[in-house]
C-alpha atoms as a PDB file:
ATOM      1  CA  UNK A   1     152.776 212.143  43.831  1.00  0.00           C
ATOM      2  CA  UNK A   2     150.657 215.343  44.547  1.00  0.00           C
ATOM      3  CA  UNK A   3     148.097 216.402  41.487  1.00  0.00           C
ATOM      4  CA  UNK A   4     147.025 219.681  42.062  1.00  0.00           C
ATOM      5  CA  UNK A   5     143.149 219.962  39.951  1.00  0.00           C
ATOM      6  CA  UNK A   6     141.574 222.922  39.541  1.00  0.00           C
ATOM      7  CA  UNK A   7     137.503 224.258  39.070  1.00  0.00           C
ATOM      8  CA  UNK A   8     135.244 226.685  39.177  1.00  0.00           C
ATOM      9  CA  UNK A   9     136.311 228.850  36.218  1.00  0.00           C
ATOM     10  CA  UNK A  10     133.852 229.833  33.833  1.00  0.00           C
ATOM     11  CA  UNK A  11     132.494 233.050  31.945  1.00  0.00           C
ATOM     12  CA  UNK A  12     131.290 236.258  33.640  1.00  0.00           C
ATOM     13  CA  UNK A  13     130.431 239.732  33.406  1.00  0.00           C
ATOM     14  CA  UNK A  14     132.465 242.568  34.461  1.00  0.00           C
ATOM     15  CA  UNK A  15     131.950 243.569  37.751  1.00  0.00           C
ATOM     16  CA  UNK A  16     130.542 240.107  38.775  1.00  0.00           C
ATOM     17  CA  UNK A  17     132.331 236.966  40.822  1.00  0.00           C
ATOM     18  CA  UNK A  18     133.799 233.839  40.624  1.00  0.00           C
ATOM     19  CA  UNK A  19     135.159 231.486  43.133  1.00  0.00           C
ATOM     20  CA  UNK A  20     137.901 228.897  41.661  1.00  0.00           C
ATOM     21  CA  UNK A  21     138.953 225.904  43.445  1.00  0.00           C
ATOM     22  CA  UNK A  22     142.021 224.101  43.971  1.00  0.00           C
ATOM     23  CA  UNK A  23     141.803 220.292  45.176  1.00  0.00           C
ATOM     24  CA  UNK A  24     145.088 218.841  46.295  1.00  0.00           C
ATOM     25  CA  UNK A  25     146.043 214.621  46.665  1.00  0.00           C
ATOM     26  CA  UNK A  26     148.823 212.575  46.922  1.00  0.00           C
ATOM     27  CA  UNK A  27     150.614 214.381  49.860  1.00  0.00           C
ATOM     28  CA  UNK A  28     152.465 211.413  51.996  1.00  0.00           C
ATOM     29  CA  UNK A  29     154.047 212.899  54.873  1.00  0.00           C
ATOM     30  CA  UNK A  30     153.732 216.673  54.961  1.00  0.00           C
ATOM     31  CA  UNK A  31     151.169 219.745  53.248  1.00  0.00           C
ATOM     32  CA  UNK A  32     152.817 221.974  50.516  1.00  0.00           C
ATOM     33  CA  UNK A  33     154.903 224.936  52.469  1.00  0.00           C
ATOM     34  CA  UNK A  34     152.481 227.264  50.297  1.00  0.00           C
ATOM     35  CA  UNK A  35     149.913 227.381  47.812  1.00  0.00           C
ATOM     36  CA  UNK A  36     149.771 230.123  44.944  1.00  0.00           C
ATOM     37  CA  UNK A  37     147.019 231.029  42.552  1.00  0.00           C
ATOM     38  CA  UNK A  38     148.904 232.164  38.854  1.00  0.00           C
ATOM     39  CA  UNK A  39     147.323 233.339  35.199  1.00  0.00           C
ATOM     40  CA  UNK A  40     148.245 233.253  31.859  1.00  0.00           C
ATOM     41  CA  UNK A  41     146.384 235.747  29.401  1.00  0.00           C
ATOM     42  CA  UNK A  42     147.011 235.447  25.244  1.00  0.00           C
ATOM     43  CA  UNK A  43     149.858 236.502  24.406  1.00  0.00           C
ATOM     44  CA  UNK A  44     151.378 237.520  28.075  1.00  0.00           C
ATOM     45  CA  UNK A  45     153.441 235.683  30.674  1.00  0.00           C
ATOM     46  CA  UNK A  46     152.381 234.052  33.842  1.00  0.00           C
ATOM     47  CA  UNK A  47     151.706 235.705  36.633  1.00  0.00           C
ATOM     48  CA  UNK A  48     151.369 235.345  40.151  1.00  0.00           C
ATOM     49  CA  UNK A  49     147.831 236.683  41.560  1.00  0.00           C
ATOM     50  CA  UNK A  50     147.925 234.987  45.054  1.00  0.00           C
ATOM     51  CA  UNK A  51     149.107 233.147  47.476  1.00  0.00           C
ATOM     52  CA  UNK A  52     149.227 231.899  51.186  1.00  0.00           C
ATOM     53  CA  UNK A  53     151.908 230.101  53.119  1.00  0.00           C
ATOM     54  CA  UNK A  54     149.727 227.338  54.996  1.00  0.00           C
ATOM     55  CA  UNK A  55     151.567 226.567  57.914  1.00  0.00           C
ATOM     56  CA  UNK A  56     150.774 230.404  59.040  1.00  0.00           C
ATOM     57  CA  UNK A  57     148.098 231.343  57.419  1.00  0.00           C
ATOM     58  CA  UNK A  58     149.375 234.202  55.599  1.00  0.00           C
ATOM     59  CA  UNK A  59     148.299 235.987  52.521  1.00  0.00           C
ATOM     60  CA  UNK A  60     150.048 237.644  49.584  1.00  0.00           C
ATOM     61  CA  UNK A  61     148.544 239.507  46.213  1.00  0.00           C
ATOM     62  CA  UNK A  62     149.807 241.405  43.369  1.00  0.00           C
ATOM     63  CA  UNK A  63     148.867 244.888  43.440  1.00  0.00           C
ATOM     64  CA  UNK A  64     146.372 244.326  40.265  1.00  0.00           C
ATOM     65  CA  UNK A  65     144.088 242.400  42.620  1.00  0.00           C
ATOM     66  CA  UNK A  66     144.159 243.934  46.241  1.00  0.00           C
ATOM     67  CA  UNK A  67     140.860 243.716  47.275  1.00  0.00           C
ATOM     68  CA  UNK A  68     139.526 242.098  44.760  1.00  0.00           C
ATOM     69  CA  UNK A  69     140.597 238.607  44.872  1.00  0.00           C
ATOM     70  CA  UNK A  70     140.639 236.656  48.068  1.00  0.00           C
ATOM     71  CA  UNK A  71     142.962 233.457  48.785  1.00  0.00           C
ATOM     72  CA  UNK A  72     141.913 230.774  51.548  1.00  0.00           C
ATOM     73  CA  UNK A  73     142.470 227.023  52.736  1.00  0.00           C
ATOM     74  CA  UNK A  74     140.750 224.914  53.994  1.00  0.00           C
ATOM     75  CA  UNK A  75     140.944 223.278  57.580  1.00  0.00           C
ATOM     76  CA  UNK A  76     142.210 220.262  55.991  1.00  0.00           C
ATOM     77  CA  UNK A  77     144.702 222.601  54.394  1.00  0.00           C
ATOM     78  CA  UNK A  78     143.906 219.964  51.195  1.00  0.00           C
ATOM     79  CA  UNK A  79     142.128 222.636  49.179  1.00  0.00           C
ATOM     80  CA  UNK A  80     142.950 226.481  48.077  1.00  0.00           C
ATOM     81  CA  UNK A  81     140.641 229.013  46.884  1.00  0.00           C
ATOM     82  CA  UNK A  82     140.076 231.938  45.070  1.00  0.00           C
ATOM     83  CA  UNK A  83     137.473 234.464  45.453  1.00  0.00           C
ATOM     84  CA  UNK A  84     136.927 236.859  42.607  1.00  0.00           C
ATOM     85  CA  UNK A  85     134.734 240.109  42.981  1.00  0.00           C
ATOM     86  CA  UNK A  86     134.618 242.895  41.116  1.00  0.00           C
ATOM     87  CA  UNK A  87     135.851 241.157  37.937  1.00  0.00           C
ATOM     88  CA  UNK A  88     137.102 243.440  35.149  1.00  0.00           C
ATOM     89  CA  UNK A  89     137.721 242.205  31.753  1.00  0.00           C
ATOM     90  CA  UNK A  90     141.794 242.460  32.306  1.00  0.00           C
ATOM     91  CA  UNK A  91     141.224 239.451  34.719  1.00  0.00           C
ATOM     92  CA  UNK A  92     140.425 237.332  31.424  1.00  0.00           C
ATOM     93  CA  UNK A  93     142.983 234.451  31.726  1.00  0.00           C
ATOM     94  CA  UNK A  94     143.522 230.525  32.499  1.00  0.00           C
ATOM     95  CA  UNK A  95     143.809 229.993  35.945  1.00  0.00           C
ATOM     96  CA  UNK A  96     146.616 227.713  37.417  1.00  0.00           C
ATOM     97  CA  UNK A  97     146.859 226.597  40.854  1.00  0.00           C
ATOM     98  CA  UNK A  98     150.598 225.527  42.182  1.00  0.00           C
ATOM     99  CA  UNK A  99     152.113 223.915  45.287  1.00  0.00           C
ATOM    100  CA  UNK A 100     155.239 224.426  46.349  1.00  0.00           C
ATOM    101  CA  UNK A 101     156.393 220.815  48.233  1.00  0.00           C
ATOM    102  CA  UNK A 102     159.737 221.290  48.623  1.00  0.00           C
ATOM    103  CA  UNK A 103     160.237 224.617  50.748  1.00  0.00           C
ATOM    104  CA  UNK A 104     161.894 227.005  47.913  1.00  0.00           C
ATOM    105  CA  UNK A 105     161.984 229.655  50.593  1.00  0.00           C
ATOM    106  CA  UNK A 106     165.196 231.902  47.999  1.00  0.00           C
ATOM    107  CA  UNK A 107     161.984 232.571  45.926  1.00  0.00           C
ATOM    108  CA  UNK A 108     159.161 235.569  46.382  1.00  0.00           C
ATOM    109  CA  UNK A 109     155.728 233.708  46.554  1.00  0.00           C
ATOM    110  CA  UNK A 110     155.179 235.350  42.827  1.00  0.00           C
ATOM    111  CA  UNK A 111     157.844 233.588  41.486  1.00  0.00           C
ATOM    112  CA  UNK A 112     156.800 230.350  38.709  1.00  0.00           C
ATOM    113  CA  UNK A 113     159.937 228.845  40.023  1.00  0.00           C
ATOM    114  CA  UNK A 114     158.712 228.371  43.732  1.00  0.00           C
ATOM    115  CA  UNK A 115     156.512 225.729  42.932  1.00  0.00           C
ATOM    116  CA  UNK A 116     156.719 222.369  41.483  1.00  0.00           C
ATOM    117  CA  UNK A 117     153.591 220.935  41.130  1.00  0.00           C
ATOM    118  CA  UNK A 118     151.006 222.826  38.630  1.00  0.00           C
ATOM    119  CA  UNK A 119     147.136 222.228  37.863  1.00  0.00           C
ATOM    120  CA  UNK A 120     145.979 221.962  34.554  1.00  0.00           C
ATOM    121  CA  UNK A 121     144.711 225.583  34.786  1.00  0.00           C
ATOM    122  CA  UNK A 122     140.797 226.695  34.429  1.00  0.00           C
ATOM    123  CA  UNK A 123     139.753 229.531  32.375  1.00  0.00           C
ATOM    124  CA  UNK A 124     138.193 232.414  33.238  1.00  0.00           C
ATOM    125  CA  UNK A 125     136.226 235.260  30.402  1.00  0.00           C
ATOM    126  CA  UNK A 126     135.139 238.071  32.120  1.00  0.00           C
ATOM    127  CA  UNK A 127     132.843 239.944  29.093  1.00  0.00           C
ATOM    128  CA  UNK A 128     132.966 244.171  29.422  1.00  0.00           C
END
């Protein structure tokens, strides 16, 4: 069964930069068909931030965090990141990494429905 753990959340000032991780196990025959970064502020919905397809390489972002946020795999394709610069205090949220096993191509890569394994999610406070 893949699990899907996530790190490197913690508490920053606006403006500064934080790199989350996203460690990946259990995968028997074949790597997730894509990899998205999501975020869940009080009182809001989820929402996608990121994601890459990892067969290709490619790379996909919400407007709110165009070159701001950076998502990238490893060579192993076994772990995901995120690179946050430039944090404002709207980026204030928990963190969850997903996988999406299965190869839900009907779905936009922003879509919670895509994926079907979730992290545990990681916070991150970005102070004004």
């Amino acid at each position: 069964q893949v699990q899907l753990v996530e790190s490197g959340g913690g508490s920053v000032q606006a403006g500064g930069s934080l790199r989350l991780s996203c460690g990946a196990s259990g995968y028997t025959f074949s790597r997730p068909y894509a990899m998205g970064w999501f975020r869940q502020a009080p009182g809001k919905e989820r929402e996608g931030v990121a994601a890459i397809y990892t067969n290709v390489g490619s790379t996909y972002y919400a407007d709110s965090v165009k070159g701001r946020l950076t998502i990238s795999q490893d060579n192993a394709k076994t772990t995901v990141f995120l690179q946050m610069n430039s944090l404002k205090y709207e980026d204030t949220a928990v963190y969850y990494c997903a996988a999406d096993t299965t190869g839900t191509f009907s779905r936009g890569w922003w879509e919670l429905e895509k994926y079907n394994v979730w992290g545990q999610g990681t916070q991150v406070t970005v102070s004004s």
